[in-house]
N, C-alpha and C. Protein backbone atom coordinates (compact mmCIF):
# COMPACT_ATOMS: atom_id res chain seq x y z
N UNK A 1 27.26 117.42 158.66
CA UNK A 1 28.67 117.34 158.31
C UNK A 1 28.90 116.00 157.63
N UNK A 2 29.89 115.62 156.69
CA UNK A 2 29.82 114.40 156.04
C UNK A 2 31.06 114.37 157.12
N UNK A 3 30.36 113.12 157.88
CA UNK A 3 31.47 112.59 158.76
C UNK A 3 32.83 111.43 157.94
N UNK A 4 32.39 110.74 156.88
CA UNK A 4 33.32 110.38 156.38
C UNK A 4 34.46 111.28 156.05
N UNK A 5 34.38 112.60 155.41
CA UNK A 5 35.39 113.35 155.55
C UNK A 5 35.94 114.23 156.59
N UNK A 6 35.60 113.98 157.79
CA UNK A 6 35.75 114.26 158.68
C UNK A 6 36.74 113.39 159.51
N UNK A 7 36.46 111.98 159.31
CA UNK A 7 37.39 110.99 159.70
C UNK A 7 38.58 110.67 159.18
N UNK A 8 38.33 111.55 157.55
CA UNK A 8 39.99 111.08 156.82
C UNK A 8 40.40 112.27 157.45
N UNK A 9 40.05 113.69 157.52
CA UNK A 9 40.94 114.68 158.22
C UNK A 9 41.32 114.25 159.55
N UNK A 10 40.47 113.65 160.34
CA UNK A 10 40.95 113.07 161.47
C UNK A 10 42.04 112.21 161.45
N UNK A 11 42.10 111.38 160.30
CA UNK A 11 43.18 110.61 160.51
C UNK A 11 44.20 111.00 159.87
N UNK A 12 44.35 112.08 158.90
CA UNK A 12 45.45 113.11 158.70
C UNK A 12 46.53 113.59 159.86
N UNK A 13 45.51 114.29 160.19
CA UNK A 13 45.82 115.12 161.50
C UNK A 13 46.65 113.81 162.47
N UNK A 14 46.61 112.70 162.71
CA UNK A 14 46.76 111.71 163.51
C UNK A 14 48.22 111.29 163.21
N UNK A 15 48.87 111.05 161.55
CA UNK A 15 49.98 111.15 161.15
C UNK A 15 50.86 112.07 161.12
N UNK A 16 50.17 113.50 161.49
CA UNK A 16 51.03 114.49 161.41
C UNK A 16 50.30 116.09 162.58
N UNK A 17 50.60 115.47 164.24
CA UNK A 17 49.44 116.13 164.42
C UNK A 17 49.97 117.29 165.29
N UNK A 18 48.80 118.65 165.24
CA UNK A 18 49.30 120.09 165.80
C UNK A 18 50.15 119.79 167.19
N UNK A 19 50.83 121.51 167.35
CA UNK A 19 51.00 121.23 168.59
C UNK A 19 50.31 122.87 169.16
N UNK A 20 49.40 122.71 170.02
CA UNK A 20 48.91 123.48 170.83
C UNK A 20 49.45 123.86 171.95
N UNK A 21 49.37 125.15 171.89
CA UNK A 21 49.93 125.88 173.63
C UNK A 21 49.86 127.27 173.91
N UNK A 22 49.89 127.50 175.39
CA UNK A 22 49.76 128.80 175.25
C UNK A 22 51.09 129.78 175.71
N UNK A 23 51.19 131.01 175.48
CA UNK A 23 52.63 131.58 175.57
C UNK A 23 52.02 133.40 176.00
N UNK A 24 52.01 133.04 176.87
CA UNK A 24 51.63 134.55 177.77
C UNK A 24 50.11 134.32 177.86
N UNK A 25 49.77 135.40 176.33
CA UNK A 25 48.59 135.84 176.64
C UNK A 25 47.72 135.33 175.02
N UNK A 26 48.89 134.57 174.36
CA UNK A 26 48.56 133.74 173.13
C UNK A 26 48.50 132.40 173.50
N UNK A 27 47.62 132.15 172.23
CA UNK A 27 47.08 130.76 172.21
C UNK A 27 48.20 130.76 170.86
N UNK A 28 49.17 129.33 170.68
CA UNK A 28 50.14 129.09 169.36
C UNK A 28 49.76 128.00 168.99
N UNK A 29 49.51 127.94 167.86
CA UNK A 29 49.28 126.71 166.96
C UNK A 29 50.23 126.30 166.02
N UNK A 30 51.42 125.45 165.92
CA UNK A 30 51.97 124.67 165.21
C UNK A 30 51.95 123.61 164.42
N UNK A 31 52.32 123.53 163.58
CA UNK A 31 52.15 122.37 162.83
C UNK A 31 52.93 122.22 161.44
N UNK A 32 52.59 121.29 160.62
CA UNK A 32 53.57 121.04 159.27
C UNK A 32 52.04 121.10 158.44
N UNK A 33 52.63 122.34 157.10
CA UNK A 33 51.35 122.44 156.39
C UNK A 33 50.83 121.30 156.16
N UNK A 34 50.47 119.76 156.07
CA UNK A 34 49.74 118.78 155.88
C UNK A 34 48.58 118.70 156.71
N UNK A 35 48.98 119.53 158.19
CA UNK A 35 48.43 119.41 159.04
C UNK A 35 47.48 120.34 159.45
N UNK A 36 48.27 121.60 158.81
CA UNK A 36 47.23 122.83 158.54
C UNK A 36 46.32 122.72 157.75
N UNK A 37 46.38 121.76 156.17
CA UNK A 37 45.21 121.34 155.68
C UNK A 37 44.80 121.00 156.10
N UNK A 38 44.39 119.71 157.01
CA UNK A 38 43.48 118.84 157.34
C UNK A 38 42.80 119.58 158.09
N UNK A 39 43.54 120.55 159.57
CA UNK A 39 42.98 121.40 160.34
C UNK A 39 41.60 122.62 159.15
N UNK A 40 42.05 123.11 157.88
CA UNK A 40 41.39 124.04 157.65
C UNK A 40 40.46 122.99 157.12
N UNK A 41 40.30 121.97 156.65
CA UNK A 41 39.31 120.90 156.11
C UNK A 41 38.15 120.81 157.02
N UNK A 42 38.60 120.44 158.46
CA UNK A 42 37.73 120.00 159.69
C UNK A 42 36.61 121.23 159.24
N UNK A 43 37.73 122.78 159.87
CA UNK A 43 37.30 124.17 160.28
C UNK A 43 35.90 124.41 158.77
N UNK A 44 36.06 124.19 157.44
CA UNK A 44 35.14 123.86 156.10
C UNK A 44 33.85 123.16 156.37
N UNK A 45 34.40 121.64 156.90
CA UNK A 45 33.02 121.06 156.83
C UNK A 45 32.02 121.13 158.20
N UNK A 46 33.09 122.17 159.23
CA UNK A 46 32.17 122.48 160.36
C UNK A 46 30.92 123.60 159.91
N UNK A 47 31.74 124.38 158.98
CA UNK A 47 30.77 125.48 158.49
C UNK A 47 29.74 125.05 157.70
N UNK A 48 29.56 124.56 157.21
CA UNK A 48 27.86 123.24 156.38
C UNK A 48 27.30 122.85 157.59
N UNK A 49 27.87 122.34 158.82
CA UNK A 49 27.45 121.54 159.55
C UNK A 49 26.15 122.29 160.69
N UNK A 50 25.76 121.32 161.12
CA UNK A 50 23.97 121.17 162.04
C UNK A 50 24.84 122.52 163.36
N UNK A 51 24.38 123.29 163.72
CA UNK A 51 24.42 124.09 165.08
C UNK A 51 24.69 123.42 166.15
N UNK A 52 24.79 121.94 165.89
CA UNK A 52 25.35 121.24 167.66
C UNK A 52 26.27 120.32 167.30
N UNK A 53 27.11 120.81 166.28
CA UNK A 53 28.35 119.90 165.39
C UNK A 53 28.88 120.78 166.52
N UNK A 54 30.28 119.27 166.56
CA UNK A 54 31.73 119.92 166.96
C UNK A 54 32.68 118.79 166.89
N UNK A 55 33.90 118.65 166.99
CA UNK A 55 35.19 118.50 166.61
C UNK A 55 36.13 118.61 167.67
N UNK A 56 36.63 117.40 168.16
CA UNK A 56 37.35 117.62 169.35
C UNK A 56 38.73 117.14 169.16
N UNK A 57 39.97 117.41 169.13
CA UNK A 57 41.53 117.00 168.72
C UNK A 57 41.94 115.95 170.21
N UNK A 58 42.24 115.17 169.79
CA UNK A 58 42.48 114.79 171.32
C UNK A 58 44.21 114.66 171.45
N UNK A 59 44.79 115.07 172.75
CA UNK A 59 46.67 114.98 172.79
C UNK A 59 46.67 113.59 172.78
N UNK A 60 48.61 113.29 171.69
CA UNK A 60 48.40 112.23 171.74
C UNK A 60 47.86 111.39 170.81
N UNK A 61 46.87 112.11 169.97
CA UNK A 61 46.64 111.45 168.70
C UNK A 61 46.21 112.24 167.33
N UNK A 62 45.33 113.30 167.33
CA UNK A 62 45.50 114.95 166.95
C UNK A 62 46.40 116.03 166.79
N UNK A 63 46.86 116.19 168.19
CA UNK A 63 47.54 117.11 168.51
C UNK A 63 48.90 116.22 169.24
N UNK A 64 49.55 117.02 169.52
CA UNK A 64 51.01 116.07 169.89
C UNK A 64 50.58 116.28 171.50
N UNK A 65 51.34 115.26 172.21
CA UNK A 65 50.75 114.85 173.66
C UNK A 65 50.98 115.84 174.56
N UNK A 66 51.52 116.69 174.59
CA UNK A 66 52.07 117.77 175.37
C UNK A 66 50.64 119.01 175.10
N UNK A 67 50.20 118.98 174.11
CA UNK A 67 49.37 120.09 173.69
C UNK A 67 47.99 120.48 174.26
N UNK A 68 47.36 120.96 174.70
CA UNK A 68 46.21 121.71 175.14
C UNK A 68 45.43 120.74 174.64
N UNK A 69 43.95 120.42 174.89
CA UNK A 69 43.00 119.86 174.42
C UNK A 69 42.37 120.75 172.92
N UNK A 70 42.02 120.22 171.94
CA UNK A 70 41.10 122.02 171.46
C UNK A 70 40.00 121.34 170.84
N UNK A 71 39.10 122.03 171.04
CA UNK A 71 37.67 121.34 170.43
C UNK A 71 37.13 122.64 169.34
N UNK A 72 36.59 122.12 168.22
CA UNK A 72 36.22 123.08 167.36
C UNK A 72 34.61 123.34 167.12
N UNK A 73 33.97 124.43 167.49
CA UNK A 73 32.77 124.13 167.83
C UNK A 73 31.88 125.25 167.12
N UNK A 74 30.60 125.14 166.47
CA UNK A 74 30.10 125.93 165.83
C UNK A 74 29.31 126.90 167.15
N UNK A 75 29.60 128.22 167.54
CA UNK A 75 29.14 129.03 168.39
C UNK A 75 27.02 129.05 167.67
N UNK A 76 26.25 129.13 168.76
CA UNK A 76 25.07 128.96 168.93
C UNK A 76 24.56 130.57 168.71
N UNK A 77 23.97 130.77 167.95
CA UNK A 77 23.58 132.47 167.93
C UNK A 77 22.49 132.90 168.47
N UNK A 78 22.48 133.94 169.49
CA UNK A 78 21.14 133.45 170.37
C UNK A 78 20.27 135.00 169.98
């Protein structure tokens, strides 16, 4: 993964960041499209990336502080 672009989406996301939660039996993801870019940017350069890449939002600085943790992770194909 080119972590340099990984860190400017990170710090995208940081000025303008999701809000995660869940609502029954959904998982809701909010945000202001700036934020949805950066989010689909991460979700891009995870897909190039090594099989033990991952991407973690942290509340609070990612995601707004109230929000779920969410980590973005390339599934292992066995």
């Amino acid at each position: 993964m080119n972590y340099d672009l990984a860190f400017m989406a990170l710090e995208g996301m940081s000025k303008s960041p999701i809000a995660v939660r869940t609502e029954g039996s959904e998982v809701i993801v909010e945000g202001s499209a700036a934020s949805f870019k950066e989010l689909a940017r991460l979700c891009l350069l995870l897909g190039g990336a090594h099989l033990e890449d991952e991407v973690e939002l942290q509340p609070g600085v990612h995601v707004t502080s109230g929000s779920l943790r969410l980590r973005l992770r390339i599934a292992q194909v066995s």
